[in-house]
PDB file of N, CA and C in Angstrom:
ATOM      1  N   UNK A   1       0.819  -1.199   0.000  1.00  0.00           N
ATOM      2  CA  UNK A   1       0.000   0.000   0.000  1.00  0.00           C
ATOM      3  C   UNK A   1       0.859   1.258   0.000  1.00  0.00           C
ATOM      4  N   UNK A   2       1.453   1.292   0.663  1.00  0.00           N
ATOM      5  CA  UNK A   2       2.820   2.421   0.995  1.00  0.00           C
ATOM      6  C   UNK A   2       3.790   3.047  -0.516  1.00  0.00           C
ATOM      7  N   UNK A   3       3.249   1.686  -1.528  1.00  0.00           N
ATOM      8  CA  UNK A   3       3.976   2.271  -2.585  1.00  0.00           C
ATOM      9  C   UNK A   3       2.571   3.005  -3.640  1.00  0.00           C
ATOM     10  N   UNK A   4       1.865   2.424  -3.589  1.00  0.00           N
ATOM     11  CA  UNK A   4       0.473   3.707  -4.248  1.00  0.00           C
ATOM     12  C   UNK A   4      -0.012   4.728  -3.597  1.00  0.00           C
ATOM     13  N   UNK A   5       0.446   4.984  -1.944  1.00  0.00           N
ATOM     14  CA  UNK A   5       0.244   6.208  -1.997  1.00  0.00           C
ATOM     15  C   UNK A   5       0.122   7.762  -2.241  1.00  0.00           C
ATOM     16  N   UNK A   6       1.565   8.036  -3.182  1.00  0.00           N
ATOM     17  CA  UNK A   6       1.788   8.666  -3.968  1.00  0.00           C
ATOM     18  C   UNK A   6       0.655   8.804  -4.756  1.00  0.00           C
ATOM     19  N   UNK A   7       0.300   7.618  -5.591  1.00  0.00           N
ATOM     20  CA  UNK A   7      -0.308   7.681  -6.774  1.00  0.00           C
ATOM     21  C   UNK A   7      -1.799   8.093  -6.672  1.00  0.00           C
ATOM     22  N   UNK A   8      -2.087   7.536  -5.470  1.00  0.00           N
ATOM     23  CA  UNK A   8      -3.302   7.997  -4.740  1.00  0.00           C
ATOM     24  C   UNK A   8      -3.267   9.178  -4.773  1.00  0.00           C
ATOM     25  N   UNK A   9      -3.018   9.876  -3.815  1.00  0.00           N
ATOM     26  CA  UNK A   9      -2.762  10.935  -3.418  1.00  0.00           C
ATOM     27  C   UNK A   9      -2.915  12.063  -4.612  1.00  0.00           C
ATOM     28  N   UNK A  10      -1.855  11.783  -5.631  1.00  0.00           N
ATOM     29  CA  UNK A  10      -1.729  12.348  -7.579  1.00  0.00           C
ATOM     30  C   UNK A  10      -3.560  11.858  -7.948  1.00  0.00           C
ATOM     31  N   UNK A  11      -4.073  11.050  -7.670  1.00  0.00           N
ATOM     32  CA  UNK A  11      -5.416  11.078  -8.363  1.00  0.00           C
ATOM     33  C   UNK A  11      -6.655  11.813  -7.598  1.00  0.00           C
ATOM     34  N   UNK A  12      -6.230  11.618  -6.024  1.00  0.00           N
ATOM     35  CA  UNK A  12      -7.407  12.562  -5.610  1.00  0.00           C
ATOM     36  C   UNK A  12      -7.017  13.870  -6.180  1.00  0.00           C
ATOM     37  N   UNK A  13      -6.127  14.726  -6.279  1.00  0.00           N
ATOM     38  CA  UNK A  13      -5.562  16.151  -6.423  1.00  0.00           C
ATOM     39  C   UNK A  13      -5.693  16.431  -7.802  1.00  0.00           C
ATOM     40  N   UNK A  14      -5.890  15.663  -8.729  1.00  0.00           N
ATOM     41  CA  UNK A  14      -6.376  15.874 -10.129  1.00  0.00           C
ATOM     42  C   UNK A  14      -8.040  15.755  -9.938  1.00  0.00           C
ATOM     43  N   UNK A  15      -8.692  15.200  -9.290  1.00  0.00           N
ATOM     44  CA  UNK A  15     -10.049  14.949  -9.314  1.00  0.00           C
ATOM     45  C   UNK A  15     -10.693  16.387  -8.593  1.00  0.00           C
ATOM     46  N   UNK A  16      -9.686  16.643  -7.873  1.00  0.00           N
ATOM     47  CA  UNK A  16     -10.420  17.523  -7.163  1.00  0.00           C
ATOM     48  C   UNK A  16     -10.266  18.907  -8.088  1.00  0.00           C
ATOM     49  N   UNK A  17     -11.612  20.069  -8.311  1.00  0.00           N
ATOM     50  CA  UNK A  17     -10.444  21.191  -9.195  1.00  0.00           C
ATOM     51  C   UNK A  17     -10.158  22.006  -8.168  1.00  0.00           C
ATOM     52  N   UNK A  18      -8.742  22.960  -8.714  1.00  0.00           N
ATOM     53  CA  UNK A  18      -8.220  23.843  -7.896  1.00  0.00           C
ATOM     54  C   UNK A  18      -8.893  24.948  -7.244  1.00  0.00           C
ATOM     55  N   UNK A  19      -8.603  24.751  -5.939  1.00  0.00           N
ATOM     56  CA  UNK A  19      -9.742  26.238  -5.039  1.00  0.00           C
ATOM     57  C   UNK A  19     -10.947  25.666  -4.707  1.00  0.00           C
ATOM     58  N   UNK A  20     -10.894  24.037  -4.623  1.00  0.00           N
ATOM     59  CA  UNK A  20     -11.971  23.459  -4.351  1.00  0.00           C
ATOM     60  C   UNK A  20     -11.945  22.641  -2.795  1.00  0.00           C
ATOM     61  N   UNK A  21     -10.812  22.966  -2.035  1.00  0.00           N
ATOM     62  CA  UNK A  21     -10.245  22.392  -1.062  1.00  0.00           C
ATOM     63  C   UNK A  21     -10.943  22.918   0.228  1.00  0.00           C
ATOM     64  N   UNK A  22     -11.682  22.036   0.996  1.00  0.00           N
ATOM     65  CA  UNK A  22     -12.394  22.053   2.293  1.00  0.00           C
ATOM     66  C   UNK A  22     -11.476  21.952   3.691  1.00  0.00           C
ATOM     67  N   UNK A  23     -11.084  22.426   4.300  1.00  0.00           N
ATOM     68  CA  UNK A  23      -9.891  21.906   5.426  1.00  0.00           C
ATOM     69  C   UNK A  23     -10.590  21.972   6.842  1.00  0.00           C
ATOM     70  N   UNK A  24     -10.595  21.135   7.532  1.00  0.00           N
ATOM     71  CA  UNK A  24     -10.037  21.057   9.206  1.00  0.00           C
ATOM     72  C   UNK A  24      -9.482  20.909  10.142  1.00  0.00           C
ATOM     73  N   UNK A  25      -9.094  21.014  11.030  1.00  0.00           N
ATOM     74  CA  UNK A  25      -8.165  20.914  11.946  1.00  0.00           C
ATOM     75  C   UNK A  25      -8.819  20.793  13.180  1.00  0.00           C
ATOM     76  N   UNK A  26      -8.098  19.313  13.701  1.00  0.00           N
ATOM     77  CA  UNK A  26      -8.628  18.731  15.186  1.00  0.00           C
ATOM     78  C   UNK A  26      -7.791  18.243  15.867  1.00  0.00           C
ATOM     79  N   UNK A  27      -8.085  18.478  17.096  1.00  0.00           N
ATOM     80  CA  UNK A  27      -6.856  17.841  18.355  1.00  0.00           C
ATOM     81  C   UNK A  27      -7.968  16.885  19.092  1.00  0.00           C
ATOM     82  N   UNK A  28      -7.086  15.840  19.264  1.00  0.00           N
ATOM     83  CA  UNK A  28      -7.699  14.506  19.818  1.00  0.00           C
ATOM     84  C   UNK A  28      -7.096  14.141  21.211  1.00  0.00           C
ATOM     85  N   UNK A  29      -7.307  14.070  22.230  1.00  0.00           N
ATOM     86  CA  UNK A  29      -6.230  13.841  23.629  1.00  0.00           C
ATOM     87  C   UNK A  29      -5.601  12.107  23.133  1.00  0.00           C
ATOM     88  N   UNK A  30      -3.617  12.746  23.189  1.00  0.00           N
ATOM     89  CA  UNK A  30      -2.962  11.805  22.869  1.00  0.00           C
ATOM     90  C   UNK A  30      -3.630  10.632  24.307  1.00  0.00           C
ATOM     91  N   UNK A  31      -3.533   9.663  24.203  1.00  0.00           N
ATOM     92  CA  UNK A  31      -3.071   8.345  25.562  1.00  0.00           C
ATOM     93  C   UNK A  31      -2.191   8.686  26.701  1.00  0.00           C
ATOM     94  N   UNK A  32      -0.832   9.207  25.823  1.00  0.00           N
ATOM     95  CA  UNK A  32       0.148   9.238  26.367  1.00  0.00           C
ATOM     96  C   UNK A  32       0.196  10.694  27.004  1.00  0.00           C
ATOM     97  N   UNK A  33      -0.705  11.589  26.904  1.00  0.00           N
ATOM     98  CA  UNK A  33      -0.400  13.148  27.444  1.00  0.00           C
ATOM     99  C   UNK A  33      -0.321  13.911  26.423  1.00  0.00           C
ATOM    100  N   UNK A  34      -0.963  15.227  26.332  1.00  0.00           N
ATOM    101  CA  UNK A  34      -0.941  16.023  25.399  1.00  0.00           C
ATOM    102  C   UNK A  34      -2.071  15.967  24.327  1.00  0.00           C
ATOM    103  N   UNK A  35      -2.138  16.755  22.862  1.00  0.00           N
ATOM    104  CA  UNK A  35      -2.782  16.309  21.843  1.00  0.00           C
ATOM    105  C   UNK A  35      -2.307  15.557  20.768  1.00  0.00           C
ATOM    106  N   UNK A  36      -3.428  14.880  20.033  1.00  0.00           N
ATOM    107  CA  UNK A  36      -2.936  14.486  18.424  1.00  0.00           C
ATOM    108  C   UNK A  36      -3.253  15.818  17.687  1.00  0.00           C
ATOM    109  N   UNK A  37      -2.848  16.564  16.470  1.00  0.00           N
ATOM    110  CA  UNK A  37      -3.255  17.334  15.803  1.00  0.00           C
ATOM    111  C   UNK A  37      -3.547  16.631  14.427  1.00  0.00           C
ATOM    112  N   UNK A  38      -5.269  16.961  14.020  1.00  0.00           N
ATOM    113  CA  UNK A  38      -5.141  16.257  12.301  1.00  0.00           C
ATOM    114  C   UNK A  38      -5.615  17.285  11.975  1.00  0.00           C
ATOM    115  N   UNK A  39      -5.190  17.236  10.371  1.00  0.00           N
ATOM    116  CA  UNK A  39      -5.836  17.884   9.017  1.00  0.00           C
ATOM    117  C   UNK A  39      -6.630  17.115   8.431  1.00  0.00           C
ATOM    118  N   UNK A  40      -7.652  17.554   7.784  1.00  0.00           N
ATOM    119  CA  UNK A  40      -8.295  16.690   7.143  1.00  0.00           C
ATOM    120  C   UNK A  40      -9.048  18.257   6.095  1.00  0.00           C
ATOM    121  N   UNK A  41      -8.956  17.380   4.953  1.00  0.00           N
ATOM    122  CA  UNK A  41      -8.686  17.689   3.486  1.00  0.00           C
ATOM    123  C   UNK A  41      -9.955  17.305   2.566  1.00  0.00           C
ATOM    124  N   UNK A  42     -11.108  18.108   1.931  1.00  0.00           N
ATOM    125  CA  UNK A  42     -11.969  17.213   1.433  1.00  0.00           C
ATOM    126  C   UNK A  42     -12.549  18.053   0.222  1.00  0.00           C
ATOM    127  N   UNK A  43     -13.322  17.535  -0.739  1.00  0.00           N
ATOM    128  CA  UNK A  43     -14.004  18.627  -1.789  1.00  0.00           C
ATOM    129  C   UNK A  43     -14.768  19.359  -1.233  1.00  0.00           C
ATOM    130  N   UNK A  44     -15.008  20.566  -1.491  1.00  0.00           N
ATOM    131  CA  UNK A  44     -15.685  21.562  -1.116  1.00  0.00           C
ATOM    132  C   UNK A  44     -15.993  22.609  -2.452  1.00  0.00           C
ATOM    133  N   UNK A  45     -17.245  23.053  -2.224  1.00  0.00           N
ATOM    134  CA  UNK A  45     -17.626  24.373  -3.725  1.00  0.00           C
ATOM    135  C   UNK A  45     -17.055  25.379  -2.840  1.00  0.00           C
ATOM    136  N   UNK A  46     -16.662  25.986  -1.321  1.00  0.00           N
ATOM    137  CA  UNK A  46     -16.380  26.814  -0.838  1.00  0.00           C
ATOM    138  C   UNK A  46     -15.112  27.884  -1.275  1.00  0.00           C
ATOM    139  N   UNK A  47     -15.343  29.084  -1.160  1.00  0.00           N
ATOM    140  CA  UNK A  47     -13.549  29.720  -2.019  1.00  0.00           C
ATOM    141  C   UNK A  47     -12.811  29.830  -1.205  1.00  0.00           C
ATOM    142  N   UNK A  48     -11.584  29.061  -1.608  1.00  0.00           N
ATOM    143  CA  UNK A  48     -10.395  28.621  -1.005  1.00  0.00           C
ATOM    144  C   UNK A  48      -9.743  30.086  -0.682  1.00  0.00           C
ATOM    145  N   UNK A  49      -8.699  29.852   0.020  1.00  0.00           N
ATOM    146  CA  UNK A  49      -7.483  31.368   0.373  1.00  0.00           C
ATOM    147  C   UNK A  49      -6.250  30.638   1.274  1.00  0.00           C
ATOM    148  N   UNK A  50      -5.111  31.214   1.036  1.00  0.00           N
ATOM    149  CA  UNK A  50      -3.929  30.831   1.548  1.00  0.00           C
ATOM    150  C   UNK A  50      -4.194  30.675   3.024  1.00  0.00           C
ATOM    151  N   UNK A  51      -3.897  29.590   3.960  1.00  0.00           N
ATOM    152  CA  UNK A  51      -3.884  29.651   4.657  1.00  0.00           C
ATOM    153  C   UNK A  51      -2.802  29.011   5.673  1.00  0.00           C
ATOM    154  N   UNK A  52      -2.077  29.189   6.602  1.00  0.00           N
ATOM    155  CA  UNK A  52      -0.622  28.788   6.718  1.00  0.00           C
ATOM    156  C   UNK A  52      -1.356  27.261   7.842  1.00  0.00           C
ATOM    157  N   UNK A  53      -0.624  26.308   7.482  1.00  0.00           N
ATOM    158  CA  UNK A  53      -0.750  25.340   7.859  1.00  0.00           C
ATOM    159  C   UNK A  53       0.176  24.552   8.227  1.00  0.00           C
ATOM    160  N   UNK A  54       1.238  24.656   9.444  1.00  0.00           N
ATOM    161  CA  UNK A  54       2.755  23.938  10.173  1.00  0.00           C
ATOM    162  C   UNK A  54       3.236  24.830   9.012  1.00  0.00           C
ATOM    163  N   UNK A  55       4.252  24.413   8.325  1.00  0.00           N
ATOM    164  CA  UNK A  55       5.360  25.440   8.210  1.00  0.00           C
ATOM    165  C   UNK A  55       4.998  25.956   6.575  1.00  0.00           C
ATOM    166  N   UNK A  56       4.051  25.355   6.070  1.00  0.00           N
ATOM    167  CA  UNK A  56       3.623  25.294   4.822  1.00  0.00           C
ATOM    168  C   UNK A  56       2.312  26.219   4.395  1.00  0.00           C
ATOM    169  N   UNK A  57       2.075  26.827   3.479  1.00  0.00           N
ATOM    170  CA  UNK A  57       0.947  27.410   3.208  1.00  0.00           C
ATOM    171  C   UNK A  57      -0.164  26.528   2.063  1.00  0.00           C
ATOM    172  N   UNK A  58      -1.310  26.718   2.354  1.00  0.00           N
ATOM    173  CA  UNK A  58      -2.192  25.726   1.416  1.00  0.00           C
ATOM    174  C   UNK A  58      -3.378  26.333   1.230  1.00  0.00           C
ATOM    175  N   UNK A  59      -3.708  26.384  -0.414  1.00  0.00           N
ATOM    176  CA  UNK A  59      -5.193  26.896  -0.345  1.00  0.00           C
ATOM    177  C   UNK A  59      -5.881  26.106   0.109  1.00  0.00           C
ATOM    178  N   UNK A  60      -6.701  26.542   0.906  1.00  0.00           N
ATOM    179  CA  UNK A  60      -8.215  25.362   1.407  1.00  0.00           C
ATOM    180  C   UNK A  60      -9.050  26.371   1.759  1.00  0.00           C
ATOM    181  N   UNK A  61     -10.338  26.120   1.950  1.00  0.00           N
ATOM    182  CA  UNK A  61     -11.757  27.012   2.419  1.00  0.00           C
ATOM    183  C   UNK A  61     -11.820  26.253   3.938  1.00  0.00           C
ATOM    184  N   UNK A  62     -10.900  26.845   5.060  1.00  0.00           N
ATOM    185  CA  UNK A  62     -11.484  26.454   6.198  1.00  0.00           C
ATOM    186  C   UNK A  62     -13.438  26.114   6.861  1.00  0.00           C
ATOM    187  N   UNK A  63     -13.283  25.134   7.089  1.00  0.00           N
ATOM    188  CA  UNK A  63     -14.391  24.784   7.662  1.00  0.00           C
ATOM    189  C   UNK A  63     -15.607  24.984   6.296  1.00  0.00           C
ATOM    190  N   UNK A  64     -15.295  24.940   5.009  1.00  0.00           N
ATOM    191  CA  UNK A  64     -16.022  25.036   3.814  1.00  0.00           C
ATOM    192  C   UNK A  64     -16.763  23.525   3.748  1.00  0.00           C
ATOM    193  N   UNK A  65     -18.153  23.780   3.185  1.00  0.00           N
ATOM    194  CA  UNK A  65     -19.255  22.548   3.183  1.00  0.00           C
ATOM    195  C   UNK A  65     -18.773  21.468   2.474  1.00  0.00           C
ATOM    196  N   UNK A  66     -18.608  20.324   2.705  1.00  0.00           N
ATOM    197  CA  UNK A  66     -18.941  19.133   1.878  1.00  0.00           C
ATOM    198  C   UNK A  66     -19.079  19.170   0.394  1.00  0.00           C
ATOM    199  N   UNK A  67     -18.555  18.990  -0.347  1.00  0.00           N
ATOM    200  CA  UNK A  67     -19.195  18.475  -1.739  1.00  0.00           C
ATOM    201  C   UNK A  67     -18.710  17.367  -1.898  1.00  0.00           C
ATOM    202  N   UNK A  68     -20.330  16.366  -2.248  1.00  0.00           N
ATOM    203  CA  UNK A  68     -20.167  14.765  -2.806  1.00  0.00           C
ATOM    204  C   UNK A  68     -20.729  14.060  -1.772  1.00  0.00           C
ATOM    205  N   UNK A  69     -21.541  13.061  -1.939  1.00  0.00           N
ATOM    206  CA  UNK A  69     -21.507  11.943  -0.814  1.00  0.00           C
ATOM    207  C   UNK A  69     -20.546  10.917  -1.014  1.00  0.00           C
ATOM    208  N   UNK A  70     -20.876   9.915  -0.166  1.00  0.00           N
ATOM    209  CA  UNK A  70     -20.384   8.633  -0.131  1.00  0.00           C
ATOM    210  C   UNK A  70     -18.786   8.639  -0.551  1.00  0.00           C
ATOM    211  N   UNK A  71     -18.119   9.162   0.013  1.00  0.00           N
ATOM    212  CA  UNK A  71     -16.884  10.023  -0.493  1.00  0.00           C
ATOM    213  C   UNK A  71     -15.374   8.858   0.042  1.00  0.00           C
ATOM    214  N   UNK A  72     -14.859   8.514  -0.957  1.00  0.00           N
ATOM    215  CA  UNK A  72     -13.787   7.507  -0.362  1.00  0.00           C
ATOM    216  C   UNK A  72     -12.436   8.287   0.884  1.00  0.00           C
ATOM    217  N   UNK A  73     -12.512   7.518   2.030  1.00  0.00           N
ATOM    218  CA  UNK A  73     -11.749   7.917   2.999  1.00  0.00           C
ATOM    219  C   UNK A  73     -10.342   7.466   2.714  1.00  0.00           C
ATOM    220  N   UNK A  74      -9.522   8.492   2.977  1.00  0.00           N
ATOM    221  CA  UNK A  74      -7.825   8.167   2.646  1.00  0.00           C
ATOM    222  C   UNK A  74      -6.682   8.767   3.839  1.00  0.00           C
ATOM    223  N   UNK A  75      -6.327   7.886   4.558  1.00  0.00           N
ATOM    224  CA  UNK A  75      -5.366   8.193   5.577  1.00  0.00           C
ATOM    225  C   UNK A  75      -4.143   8.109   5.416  1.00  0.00           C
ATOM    226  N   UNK A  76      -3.314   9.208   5.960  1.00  0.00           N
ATOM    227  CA  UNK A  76      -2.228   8.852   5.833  1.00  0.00           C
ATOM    228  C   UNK A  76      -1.223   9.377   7.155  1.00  0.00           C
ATOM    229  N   UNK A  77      -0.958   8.861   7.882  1.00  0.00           N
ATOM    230  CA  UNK A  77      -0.084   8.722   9.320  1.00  0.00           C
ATOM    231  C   UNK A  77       1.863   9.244   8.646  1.00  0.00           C
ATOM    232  N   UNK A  78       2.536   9.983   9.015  1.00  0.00           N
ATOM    233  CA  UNK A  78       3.898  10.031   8.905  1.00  0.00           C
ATOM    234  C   UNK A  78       4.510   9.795  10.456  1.00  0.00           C
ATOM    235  N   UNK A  79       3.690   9.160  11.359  1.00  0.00           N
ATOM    236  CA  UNK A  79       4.455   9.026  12.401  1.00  0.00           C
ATOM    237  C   UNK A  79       4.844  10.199  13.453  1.00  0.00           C
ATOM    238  N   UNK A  80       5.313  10.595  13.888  1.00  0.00           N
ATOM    239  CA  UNK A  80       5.885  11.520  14.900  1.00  0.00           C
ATOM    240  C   UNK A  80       7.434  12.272  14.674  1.00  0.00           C
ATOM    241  N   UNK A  81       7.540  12.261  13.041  1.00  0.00           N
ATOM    242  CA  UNK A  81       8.463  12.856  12.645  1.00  0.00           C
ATOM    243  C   UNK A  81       7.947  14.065  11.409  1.00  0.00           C
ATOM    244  N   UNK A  82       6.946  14.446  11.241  1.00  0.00           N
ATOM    245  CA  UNK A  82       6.739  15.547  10.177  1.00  0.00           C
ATOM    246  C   UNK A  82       5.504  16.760  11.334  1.00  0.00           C
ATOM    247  N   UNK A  83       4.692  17.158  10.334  1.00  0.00           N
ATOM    248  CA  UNK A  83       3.991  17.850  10.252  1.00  0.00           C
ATOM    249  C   UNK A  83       2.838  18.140   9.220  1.00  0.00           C
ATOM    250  N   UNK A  84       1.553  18.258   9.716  1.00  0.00           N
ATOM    251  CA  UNK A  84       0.357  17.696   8.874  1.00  0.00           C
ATOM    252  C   UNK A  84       0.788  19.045   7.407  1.00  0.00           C
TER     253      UNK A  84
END
């Protein structure tokens, strides 16, 4: 799996069109103390704008509506060495 993620990843981002990007951001209480922080990334008709995200900037429409049902879920974990 680890080797189509890439490719994955290259087909949602063509499917989706540009400025069509929905974003959130959630903290989950780690087990171990502290938070998890996620992004989560989805189609949206909402208008996107730069928004700085860890050290990187990304268009997305914070907290922008849903577009699509039944929508395939795609995770991807880097462990405790990056940033979403």
């Amino acid at each position: 799996m680890r080797r189509f993620a890439p490719l994955l990843l290259a087909l949602l981002l063509l499917a989706t069109p540009a400025g069509a990007v929905g974003f959130q951001r959630l903290e989950l209480p780690d087990p171990d103390g502290g938070t998890l922080e996620l992004g989560i990334w989805y189609p949206s008709n909402a208008p996107a704008s730069p928004q700085p995200l860890g050290p990187y900037v990304h268009n997305v429409a914070p907290g922008g509506a849903l577009r699509g049902e039944a929508l395939p879920l795609v995770l991807f974990s880097h462990g405790s060495g990056g940033s979403m």
